[in-house]
Protein backbone atom coordinates (compact mmCIF):
# COMPACT_ATOMS: atom_id res chain seq x y z
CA UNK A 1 -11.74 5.51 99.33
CA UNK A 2 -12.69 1.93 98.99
CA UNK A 3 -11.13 -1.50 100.59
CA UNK A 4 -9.44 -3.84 98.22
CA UNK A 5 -10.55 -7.14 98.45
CA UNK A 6 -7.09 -8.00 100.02
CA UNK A 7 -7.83 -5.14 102.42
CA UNK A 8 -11.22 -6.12 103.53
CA UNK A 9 -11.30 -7.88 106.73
CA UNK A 10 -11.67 -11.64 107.12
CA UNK A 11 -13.72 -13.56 109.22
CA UNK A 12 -11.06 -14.13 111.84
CA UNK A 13 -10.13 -10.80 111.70
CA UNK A 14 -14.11 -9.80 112.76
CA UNK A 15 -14.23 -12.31 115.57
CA UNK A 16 -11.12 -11.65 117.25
CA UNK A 17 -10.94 -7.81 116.85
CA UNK A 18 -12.19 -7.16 120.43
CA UNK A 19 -13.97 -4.59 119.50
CA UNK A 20 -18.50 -4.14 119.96
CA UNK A 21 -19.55 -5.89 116.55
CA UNK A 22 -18.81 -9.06 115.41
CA UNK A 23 -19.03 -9.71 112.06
CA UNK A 24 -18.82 -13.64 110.72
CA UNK A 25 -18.40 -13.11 106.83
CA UNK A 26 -16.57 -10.83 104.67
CA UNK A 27 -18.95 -8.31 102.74
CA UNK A 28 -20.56 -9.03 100.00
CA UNK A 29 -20.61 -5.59 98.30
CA UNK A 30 -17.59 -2.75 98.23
CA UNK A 31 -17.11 -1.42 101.74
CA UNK A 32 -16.82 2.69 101.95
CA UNK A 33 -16.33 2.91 105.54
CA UNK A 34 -15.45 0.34 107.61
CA UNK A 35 -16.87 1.75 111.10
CA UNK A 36 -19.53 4.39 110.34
CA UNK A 37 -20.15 6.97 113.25
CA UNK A 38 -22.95 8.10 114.00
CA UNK A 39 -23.21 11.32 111.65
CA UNK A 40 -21.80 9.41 109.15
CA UNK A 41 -24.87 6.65 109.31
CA UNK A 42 -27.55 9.36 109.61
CA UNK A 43 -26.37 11.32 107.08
CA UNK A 44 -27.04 8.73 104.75
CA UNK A 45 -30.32 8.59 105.27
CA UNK A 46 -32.08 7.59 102.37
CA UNK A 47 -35.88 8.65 101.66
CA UNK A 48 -37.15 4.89 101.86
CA UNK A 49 -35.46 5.19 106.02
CA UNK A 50 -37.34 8.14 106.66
CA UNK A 51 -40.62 6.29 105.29
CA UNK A 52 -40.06 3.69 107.69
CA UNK A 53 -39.74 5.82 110.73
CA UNK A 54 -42.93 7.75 109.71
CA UNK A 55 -44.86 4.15 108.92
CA UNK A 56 -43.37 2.93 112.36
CA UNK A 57 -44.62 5.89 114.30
CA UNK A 58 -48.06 6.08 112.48
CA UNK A 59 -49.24 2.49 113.34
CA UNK A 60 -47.93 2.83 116.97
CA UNK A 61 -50.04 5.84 117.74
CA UNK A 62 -53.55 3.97 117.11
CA UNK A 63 -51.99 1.13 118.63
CA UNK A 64 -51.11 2.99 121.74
CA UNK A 65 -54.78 4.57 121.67
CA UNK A 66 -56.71 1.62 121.64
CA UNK A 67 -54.13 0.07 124.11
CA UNK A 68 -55.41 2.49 126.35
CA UNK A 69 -58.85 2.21 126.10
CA UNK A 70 -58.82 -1.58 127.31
CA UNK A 71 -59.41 -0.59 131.13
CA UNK A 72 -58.87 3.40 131.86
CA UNK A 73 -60.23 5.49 129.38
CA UNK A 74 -58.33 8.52 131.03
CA UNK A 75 -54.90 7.03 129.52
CA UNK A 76 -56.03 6.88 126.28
CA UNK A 77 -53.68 9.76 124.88
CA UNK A 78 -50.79 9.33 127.11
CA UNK A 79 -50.81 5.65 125.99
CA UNK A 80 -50.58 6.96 122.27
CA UNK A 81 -48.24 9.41 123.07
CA UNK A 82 -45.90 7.03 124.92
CA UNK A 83 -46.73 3.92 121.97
CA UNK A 84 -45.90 6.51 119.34
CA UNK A 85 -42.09 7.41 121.17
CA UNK A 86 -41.21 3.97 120.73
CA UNK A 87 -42.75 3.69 117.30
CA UNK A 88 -40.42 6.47 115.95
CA UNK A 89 -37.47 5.04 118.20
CA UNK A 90 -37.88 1.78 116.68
CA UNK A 91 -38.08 3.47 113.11
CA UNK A 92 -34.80 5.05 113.61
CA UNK A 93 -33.16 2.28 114.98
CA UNK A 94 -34.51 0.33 111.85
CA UNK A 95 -33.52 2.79 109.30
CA UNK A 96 -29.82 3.45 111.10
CA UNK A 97 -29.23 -0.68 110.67
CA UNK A 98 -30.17 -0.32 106.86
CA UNK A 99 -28.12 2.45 106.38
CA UNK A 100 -25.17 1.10 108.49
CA UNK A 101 -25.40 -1.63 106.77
CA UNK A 102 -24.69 -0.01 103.33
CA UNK A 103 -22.03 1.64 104.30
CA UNK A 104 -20.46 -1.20 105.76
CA UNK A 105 -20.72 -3.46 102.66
CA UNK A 106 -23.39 -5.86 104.45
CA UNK A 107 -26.51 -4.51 102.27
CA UNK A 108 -26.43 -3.51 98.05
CA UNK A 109 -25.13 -0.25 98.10
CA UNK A 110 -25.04 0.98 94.33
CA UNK A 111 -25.87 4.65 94.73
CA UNK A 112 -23.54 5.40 97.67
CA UNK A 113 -20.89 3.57 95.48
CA UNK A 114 -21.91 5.62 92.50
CA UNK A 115 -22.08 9.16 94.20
CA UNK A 116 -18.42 8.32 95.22
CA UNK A 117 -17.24 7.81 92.25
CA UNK A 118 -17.99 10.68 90.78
């Protein structure tokens, strides 16, 4: 079920809500939930978000390597291991904003809008 545009909330509405976000604009594109949860979010996961967790994790882990190799060679691998933990948490966080952000109305959402349709 979408939001009408009468429906969808306004910028005072945002501010003043109380609640963890604050949003300053109305969306620019149709809004099909207006608080994701967290299953909701992951769920729509697209292939390009699971590309950037991979690409996030895989330049971490050399990064980590090398950042270990700088003064004790002995923490070479549990600096990668450690460097390539945050790379994949930062992917996810990454990919969770983008797909928030779709479902919210913030980011172009055509296919989600499409599928829904249907």
């Amino acid at each position: 079920k979408f939001l009408t545009a009468d429906q969808q909330p306004s910028a005072l509405q945002c501010s003043l809500s109380g609640k963890m976000g604050v949003c300053r604009d109305v969306p620019k594109y149709p809004v099909i939930y207006e608080e994701p949860g967290f299953k909701q979010v992951v769920k729509n996961f697209r292939a390009g978000e699971y590309q950037t967790m991979a690409v996030c994790t895989l330049l971490s882990l050399p990064y980590g390597y090398f950042a270990g190799t700088a003064r004790l060679p002995q923490m070479r691998v549990p600096s990668m291991i450690m460097s390539g933990i945050i790379g994949i948490h930062g992917g996810f966080f990454l990919a969770y904003q983008q797909s928030g952000g779709r479902l919210m109305g913030r980011i172009a959402n055509d296919a989600e809008v499409n599928e829904l349709m249907k």
